[in-house]
Structure formats: structure tokens, C-alpha cells
Protein backbone atom coordinates (compact mmCIF):
# COMPACT_ATOMS: atom_id res chain seq x y z
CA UNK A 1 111.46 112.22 130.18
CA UNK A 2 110.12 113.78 126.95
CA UNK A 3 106.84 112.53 125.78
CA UNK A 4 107.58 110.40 122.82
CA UNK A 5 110.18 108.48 125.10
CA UNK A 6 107.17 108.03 128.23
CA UNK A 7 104.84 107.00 125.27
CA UNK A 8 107.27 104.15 124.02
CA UNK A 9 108.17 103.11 127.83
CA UNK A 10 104.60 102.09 128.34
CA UNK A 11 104.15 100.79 124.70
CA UNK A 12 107.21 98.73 124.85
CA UNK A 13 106.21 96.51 127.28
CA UNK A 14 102.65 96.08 125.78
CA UNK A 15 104.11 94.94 122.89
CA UNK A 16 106.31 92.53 124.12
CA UNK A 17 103.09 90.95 126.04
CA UNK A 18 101.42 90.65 122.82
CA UNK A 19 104.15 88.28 121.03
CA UNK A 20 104.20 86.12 124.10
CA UNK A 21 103.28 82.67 124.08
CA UNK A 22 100.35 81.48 126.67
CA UNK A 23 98.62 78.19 126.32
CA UNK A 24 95.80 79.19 124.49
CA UNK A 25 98.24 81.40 121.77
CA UNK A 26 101.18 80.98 119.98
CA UNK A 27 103.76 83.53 120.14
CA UNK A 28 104.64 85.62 116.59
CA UNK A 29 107.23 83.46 115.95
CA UNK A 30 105.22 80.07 116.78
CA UNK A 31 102.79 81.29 114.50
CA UNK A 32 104.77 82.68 111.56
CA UNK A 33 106.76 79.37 111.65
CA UNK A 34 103.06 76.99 111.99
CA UNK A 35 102.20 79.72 109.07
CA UNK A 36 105.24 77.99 106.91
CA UNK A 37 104.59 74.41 107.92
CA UNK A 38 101.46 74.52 106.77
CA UNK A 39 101.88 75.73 103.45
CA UNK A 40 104.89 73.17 103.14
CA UNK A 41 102.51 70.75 104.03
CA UNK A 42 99.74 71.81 101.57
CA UNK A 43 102.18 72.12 98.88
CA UNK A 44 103.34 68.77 99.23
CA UNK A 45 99.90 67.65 98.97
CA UNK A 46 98.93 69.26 96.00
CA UNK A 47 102.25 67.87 94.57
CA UNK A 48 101.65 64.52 95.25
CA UNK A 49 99.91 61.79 92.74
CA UNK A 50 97.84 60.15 95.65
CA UNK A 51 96.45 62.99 97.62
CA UNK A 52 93.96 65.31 96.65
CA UNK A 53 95.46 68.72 97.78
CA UNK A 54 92.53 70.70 97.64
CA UNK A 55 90.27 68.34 99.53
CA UNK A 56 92.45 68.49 102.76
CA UNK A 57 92.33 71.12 105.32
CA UNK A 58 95.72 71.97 107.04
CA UNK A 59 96.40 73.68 110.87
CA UNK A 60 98.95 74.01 112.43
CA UNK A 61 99.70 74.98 115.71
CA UNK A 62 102.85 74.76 117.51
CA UNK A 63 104.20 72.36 115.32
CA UNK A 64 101.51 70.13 115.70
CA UNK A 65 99.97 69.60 112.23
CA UNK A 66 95.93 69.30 111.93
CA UNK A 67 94.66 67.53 108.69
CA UNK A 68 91.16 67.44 108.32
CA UNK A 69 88.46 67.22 105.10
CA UNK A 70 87.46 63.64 103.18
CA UNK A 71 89.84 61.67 100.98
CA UNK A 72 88.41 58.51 98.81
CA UNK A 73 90.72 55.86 100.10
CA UNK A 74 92.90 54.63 103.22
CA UNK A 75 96.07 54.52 100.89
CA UNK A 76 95.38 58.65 100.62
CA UNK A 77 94.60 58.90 104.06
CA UNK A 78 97.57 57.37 105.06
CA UNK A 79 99.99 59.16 102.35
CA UNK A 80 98.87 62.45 103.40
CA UNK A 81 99.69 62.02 106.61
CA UNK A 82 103.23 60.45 105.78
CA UNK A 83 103.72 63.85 103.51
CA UNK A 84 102.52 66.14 106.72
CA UNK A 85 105.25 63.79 108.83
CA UNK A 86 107.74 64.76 106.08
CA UNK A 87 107.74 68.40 106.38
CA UNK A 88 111.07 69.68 108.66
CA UNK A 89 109.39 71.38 112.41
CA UNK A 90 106.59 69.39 112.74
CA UNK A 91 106.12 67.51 115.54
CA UNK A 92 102.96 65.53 115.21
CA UNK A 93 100.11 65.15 113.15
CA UNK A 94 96.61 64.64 114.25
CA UNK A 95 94.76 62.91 110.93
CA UNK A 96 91.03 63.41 111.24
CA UNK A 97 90.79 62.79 107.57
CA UNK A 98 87.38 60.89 106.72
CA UNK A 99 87.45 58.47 104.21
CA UNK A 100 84.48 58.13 101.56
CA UNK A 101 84.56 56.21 98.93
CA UNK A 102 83.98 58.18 94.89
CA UNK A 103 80.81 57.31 93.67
């Protein structure tokens, strides 16, 4: 076997362990698509009339979106969540959005 070919034989399969998915890590394809859910789902929120975009942190990970960061009222609380529902692969949202109040 020439030495480029031995090289890529041992490579190949070091590679392949590196996109896998474990529990703890997505694989490069869980994590390019949580990549595009979550900038569907911030786009939606800047976008939106009630929510405060820039305010609201956005995860995801394996489809499962993670919305974090303080909004002034329950009505924007709840509407950012409905716009993270809205967004085509994701599978659940976890809203740990804090509410308090403008002053």
C-alpha cells in the first residue's frame, strides 16, 4: 500500500468518528441543521412586532430549541415561544425567558 493510501486508511475512519453523534454531541449534520433553526428562529423574532429579537438568546440542540434572556411581558414571552414552535425541524422548545416589567 503506498503511503498516501495507509495515511487516508487510518484518517478515514477518524474522521468518520468525529461527525458521529454521542449523547453529549451532535453529529455535523445535527449541528449544521440546529445551526439553521436557530437563525430561523432569531429571524422570526427580530421580525416580529411583539418580541424583542435582540433581547432573546437562542440554542438549539437536536432540534430542541433553548430561548433564554428577559422580555417585558407574558404576551412576549408567550409569542416568542409560539414563533420558536413555528419554525419547520424543531421539536420542542424549552422557554426560560424571564419576564421583567420596563421601568
Amino acid at each position: 500500500m503506498s503511503k498516501p493510501l495507509a495515511i487516508l486508511a487510518v484518517l478515514l475512519p477518524l474522521l468518520a468518528a468525529a461527525c458521529a453523534e454521542t449523547p453529549q454531541r451532535e453529529s455535523l449534520g445535527q449541528f449544521v441543521d440546529s445551526s439553521v433553526i436557530t437563525a430561523n428562529v432569531k429571524a422570526r423574532l427580530l421580525d416580529d412586532p411583539v418580541t424583542h429579537g435582540f433581547k432573546i438568546h437562542v440554542e438549539t440542540y437536536k432540534g430542541v430549541v433553548q430561548l433564554s434572556g428577559f422580555v417585558s411581558s407574558a404576551k412576549e414571552k408567550q409569542r416568542a415561544e409560539a414563533l420558536a414552535r413555528s419554525v419547520p425541524g424543531v421539536r420542542a422548545v424549552k422557554n426560560s425567558l424571564v419576564i421583567k416589567p420596563r421601568k
